[in-house]
C-alpha atoms as a PDB file:
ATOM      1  CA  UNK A   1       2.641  -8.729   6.086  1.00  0.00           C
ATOM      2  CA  UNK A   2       3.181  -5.772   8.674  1.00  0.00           C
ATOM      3  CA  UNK A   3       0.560  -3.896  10.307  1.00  0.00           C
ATOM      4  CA  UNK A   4       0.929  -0.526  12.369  1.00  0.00           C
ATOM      5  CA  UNK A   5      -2.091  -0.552  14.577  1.00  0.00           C
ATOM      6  CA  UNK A   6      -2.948   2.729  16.448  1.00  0.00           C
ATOM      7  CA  UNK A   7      -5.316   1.841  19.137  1.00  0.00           C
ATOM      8  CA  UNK A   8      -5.695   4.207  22.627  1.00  0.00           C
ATOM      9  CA  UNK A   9      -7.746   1.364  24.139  1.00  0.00           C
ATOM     10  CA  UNK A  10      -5.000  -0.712  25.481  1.00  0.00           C
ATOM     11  CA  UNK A  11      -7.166  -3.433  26.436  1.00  0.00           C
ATOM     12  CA  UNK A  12      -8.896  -3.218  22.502  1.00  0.00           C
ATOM     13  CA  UNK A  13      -5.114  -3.154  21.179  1.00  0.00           C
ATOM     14  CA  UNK A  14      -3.923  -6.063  22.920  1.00  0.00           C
ATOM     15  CA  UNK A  15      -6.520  -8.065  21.886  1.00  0.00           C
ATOM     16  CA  UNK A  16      -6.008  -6.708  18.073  1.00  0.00           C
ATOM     17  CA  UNK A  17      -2.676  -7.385  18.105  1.00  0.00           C
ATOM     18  CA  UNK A  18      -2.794 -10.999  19.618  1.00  0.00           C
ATOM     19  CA  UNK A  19      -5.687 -12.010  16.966  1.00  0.00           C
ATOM     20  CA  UNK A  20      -3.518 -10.386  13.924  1.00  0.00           C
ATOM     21  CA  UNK A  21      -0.134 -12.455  15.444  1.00  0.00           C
ATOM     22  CA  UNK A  22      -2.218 -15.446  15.709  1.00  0.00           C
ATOM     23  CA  UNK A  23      -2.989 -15.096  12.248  1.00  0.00           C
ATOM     24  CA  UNK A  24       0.188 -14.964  11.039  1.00  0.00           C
ATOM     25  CA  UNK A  25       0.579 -11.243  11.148  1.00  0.00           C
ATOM     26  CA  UNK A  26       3.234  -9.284  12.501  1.00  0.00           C
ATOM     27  CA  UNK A  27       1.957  -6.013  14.413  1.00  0.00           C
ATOM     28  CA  UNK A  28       3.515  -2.773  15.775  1.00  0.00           C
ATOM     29  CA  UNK A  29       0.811  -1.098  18.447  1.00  0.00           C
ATOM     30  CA  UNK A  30       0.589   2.092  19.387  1.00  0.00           C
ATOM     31  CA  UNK A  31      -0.907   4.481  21.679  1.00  0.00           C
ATOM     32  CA  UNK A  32      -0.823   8.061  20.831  1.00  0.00           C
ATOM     33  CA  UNK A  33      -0.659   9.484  16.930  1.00  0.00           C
ATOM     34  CA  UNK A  34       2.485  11.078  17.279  1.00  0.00           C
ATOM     35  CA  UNK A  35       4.569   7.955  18.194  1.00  0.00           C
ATOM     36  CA  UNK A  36       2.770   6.032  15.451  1.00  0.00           C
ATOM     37  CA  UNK A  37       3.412   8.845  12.777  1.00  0.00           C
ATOM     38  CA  UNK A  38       7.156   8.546  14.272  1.00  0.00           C
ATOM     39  CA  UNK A  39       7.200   5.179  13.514  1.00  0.00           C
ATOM     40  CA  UNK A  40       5.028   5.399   9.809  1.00  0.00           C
ATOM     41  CA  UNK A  41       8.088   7.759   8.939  1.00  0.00           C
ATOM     42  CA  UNK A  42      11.218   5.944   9.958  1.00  0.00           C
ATOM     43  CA  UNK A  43      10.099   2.265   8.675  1.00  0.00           C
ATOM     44  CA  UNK A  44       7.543   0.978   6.071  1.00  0.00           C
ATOM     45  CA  UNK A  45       4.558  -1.032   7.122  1.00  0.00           C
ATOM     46  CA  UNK A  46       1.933  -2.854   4.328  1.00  0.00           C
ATOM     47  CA  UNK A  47      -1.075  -1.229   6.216  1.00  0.00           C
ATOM     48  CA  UNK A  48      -2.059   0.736   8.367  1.00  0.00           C
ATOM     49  CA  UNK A  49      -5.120   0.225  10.806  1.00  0.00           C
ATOM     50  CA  UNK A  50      -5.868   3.669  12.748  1.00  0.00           C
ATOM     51  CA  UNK A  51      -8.145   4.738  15.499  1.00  0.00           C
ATOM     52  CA  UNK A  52      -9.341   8.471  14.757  1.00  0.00           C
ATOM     53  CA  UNK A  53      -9.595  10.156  18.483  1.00  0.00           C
ATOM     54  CA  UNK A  54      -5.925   9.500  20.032  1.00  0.00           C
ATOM     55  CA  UNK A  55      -4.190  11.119  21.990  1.00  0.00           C
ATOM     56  CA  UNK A  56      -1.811  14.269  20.285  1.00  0.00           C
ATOM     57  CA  UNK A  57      -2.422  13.613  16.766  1.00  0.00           C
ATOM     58  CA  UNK A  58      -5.473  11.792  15.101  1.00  0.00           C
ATOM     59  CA  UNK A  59      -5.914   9.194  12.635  1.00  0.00           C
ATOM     60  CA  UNK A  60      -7.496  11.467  10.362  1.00  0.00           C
ATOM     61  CA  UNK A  61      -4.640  13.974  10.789  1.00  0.00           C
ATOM     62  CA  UNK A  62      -1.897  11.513   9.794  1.00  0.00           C
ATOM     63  CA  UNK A  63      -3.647  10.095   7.054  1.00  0.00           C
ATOM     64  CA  UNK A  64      -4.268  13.482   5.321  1.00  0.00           C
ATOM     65  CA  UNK A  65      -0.289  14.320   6.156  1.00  0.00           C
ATOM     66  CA  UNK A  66       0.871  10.723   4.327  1.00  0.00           C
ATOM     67  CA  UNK A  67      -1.242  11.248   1.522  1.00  0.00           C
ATOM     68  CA  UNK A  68       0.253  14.934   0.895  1.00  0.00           C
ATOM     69  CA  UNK A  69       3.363  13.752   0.850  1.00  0.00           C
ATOM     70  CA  UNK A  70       2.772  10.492  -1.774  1.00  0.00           C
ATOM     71  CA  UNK A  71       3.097   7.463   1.646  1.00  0.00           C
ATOM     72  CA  UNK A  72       0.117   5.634  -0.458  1.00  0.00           C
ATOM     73  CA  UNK A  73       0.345   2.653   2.386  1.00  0.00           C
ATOM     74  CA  UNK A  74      -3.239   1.039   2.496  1.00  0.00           C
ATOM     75  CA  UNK A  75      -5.226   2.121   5.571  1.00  0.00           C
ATOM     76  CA  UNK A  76      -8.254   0.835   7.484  1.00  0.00           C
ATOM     77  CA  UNK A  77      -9.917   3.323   9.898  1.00  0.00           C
ATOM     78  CA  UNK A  78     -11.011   1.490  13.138  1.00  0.00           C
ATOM     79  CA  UNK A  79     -13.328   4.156  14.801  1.00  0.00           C
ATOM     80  CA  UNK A  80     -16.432   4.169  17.202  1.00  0.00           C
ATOM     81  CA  UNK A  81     -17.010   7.589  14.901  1.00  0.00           C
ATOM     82  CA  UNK A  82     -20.253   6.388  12.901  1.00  0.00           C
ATOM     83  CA  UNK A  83     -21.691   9.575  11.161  1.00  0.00           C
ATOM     84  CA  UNK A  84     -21.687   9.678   7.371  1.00  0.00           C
ATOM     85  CA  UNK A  85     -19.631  12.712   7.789  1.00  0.00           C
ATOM     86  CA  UNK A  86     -16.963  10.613   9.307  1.00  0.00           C
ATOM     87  CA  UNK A  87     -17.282   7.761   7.014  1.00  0.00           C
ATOM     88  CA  UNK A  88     -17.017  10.526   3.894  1.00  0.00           C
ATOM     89  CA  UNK A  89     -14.246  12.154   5.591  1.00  0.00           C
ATOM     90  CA  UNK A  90     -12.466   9.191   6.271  1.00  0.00           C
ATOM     91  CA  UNK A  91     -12.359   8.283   2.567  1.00  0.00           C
ATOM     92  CA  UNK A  92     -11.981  11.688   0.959  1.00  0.00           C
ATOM     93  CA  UNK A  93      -8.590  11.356   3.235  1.00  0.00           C
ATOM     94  CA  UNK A  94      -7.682   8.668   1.539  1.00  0.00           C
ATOM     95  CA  UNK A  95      -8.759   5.869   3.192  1.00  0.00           C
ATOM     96  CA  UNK A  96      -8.998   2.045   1.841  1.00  0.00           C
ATOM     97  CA  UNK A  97     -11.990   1.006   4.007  1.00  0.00           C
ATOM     98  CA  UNK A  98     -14.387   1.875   7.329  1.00  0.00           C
ATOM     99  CA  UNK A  99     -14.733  -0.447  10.277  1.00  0.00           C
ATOM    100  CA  UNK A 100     -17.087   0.881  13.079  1.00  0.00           C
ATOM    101  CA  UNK A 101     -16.833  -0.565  16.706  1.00  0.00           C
ATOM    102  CA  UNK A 102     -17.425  -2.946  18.149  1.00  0.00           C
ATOM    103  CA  UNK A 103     -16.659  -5.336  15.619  1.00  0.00           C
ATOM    104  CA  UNK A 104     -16.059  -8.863  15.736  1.00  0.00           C
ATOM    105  CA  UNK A 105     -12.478  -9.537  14.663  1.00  0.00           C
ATOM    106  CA  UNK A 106     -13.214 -12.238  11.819  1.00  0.00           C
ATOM    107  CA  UNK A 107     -14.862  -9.675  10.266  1.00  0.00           C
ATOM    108  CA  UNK A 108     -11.518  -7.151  10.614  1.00  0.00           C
ATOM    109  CA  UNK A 109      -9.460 -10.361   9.231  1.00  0.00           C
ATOM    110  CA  UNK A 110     -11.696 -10.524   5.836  1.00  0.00           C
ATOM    111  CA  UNK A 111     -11.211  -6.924   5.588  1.00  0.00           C
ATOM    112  CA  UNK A 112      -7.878  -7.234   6.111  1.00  0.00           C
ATOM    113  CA  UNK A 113      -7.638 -10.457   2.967  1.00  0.00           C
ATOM    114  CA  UNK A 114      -9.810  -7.609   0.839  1.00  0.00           C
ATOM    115  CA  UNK A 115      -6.939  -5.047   1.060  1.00  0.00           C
ATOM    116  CA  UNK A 116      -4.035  -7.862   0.783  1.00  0.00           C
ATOM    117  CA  UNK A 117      -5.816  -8.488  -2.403  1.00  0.00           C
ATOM    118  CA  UNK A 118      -6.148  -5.496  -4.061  1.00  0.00           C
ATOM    119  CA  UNK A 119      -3.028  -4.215  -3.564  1.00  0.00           C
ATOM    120  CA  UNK A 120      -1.038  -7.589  -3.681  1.00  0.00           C
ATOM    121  CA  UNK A 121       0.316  -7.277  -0.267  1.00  0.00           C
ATOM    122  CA  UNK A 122       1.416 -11.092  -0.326  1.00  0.00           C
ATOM    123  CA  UNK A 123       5.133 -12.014  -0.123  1.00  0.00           C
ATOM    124  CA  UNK A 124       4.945 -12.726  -4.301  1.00  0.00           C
ATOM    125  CA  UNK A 125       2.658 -11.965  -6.989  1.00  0.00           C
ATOM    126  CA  UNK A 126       2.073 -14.179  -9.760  1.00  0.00           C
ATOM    127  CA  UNK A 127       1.757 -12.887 -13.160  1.00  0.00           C
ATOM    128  CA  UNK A 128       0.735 -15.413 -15.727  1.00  0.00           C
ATOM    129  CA  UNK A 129       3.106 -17.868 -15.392  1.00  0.00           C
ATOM    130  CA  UNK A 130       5.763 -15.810 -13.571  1.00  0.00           C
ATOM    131  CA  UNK A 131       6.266 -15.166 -10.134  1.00  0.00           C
ATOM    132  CA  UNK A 132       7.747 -11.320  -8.471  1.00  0.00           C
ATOM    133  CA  UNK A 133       8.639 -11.120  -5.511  1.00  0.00           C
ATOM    134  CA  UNK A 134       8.253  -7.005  -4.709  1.00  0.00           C
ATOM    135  CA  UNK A 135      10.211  -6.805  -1.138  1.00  0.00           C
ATOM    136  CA  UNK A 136      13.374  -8.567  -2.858  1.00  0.00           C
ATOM    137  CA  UNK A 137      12.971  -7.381  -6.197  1.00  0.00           C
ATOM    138  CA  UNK A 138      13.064 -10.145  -7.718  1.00  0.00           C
ATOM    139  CA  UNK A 139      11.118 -11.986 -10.342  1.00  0.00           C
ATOM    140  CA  UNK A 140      10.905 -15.689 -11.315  1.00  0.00           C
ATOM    141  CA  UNK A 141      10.730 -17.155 -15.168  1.00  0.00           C
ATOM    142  CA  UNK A 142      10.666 -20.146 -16.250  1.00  0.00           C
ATOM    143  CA  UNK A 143      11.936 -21.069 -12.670  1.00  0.00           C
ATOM    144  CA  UNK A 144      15.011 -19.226 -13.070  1.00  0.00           C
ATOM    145  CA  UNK A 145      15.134 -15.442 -10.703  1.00  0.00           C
ATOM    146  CA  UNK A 146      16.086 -12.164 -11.892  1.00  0.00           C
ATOM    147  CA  UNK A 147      16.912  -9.278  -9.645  1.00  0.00           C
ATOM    148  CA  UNK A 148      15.292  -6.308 -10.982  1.00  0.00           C
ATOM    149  CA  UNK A 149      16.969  -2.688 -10.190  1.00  0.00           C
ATOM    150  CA  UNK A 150      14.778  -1.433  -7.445  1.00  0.00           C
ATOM    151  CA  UNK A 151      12.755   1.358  -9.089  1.00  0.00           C
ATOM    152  CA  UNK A 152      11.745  -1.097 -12.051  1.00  0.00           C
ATOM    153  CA  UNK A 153      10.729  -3.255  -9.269  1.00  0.00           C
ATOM    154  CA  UNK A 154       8.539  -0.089  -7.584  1.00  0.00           C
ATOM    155  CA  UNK A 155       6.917   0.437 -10.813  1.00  0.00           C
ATOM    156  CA  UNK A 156       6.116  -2.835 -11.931  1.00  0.00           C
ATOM    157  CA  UNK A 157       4.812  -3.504  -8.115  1.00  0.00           C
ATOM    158  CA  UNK A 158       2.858   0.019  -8.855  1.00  0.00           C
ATOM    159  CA  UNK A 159       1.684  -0.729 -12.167  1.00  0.00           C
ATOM    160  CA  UNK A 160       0.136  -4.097 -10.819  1.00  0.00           C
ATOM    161  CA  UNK A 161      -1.458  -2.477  -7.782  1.00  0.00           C
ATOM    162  CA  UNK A 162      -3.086  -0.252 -10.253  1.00  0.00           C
ATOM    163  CA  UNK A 163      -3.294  -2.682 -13.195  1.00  0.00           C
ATOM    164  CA  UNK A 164      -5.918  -1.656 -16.393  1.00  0.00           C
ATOM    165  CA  UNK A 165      -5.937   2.243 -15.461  1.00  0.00           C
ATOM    166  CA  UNK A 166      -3.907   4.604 -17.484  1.00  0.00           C
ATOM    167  CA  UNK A 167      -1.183   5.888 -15.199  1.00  0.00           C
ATOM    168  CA  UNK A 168       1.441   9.144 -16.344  1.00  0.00           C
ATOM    169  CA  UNK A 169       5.254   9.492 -15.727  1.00  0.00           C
ATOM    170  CA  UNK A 170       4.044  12.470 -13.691  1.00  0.00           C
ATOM    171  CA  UNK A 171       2.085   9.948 -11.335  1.00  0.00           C
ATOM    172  CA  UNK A 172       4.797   7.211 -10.984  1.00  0.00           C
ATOM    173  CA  UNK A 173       7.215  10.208 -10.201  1.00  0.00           C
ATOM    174  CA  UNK A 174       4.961  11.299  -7.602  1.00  0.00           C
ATOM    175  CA  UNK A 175       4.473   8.136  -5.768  1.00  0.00           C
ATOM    176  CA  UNK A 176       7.859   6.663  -6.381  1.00  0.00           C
ATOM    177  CA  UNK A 177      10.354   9.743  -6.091  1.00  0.00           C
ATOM    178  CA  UNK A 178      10.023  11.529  -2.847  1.00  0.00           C
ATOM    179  CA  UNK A 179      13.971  12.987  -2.975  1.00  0.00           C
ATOM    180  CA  UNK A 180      14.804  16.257  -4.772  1.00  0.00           C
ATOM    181  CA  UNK A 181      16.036  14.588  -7.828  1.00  0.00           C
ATOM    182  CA  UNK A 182      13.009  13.326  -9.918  1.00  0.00           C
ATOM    183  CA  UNK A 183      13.760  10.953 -12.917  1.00  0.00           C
ATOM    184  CA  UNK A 184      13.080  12.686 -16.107  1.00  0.00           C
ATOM    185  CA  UNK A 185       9.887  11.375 -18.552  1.00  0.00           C
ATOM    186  CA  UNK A 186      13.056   9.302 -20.914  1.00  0.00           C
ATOM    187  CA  UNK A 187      14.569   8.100 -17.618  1.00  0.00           C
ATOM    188  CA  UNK A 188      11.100   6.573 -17.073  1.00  0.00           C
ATOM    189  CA  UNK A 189      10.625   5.074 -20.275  1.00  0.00           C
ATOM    190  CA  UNK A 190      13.844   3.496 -20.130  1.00  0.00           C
ATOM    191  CA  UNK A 191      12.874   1.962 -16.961  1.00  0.00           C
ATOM    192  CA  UNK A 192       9.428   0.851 -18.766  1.00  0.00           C
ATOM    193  CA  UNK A 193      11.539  -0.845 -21.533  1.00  0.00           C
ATOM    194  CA  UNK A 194      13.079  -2.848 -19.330  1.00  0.00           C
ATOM    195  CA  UNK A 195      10.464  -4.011 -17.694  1.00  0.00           C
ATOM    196  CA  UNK A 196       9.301  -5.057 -21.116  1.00  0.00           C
ATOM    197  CA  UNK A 197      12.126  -6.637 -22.153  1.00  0.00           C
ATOM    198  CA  UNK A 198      11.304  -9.046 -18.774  1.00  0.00           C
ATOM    199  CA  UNK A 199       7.853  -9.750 -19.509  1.00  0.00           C
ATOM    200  CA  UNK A 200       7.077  -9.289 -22.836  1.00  0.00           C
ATOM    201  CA  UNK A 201       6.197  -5.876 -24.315  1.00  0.00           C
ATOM    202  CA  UNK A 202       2.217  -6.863 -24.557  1.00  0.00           C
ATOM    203  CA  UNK A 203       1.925  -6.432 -20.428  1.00  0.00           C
ATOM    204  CA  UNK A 204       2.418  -2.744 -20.793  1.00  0.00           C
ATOM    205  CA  UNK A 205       0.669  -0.915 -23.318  1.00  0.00           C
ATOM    206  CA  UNK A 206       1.336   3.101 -24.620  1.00  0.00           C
ATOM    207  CA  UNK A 207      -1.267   5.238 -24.157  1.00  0.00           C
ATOM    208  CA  UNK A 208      -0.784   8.182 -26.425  1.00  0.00           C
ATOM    209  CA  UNK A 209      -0.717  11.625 -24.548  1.00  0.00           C
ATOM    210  CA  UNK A 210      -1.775   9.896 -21.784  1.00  0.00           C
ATOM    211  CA  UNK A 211       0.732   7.442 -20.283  1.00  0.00           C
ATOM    212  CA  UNK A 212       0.393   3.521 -19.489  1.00  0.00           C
ATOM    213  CA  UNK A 213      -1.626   1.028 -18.795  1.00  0.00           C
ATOM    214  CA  UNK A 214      -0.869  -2.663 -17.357  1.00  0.00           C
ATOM    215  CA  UNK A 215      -2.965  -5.282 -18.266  1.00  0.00           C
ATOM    216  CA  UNK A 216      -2.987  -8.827 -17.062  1.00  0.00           C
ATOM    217  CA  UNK A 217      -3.510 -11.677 -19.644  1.00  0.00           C
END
């Protein structure tokens, strides 16, 4: 799993960083917003931990920017900001969860297992008896592995991550297309059959008008 930690407290960072490494975690640090925006938009990270007042550009500015332009990476604000208006703020943005300093870093590492959780941030994700494996597209059946194309992987991985709530071609496009060349709504439920054809058709149910919903048996 790897982190992008913006931290302007270099003492605070190191000591962030060593504890996530220790745990099996690798972590990128960073200093100022802009470098760590830099970094958010030339390589993928599973989450993002983020300090609010950096230097150049805040946490709260880059996480409104990443969610306007569909980066749905789950974040964790790290902040001595501790006013409800913050906290609201902080989520309205877009934010997966709140940590106020000082906090004791056990308590940063359960957050951390919350988020991994919910969003299956693990290296493979079993489903039922099968076993995909997101970053390498690849899911296991009956033992035996099948590389998926790479967008049937992003949905699937998306449809999971958002499993029993109804979710359009218009949203998948959003999330999963960020070029100038959108897939159209049969393109997508091509892509959808296929995945069916892999699982079994009763993972991924129609919802008329509406779009589709995953369901875990």
């Amino acid at each position: 799993m790897k982190i992008l930690l913006l931290e302007d407290d270099i003492i605070l960072q190191e000591i962030i960083k060593e504890f996530l490494e220790d745990n099996g975690y690798s972590v990128e640090a960073f200093y100022d917003g802009e470098r760590a925006l830099e970094a958010i938009e030339r390589d993928s990270y599973d989450l993002l931990l983020l300090d609010i007042n950096v230097p150049r550009i805040s946490g709260f500015e880059i996480l409104s920017y990443l969610r306007d332009i569909g980066n749905q990476t789950p974040t964790i604000y790290i902040t001595s900001l501790s006013s409800i208006k913050d906290l609201q703020k902080g989520f309205s943005l877009g934010a997966d969860d709140y940590l106020k300093k000082p906090f004791d870093l056990e308590e940063l590492a359960i957050r951390i297992e919350h988020i991994s959780k919910i969003y299956n941030l693990k290296d493979s994700i079993e489903i039922d008896n099968m076993l995909f494996s997101p970053k390498d597209n690849i899911i296991s059946i009956d033992g035996q592995d099948i590389l998926m194309r790479k967008k049937e992987s992003a949905i699937l991985e998306y449809f999971i991550h958002y499993q029993n709530r109804t979710i359009s071609s218009d949203e998948l496009i959003e999330n999963l297309w960020q070029d100038d060349n959108p897939p159209t709504d049969s393109t997508i439920r091509t892509y959808i059959k296929n995945i069916r054809k892999l699982l079994g058709s009763e993972y991924i149910q129609n919802i008329k008008g509406e779009g589709y919903r995953f369901n875990i048996l």
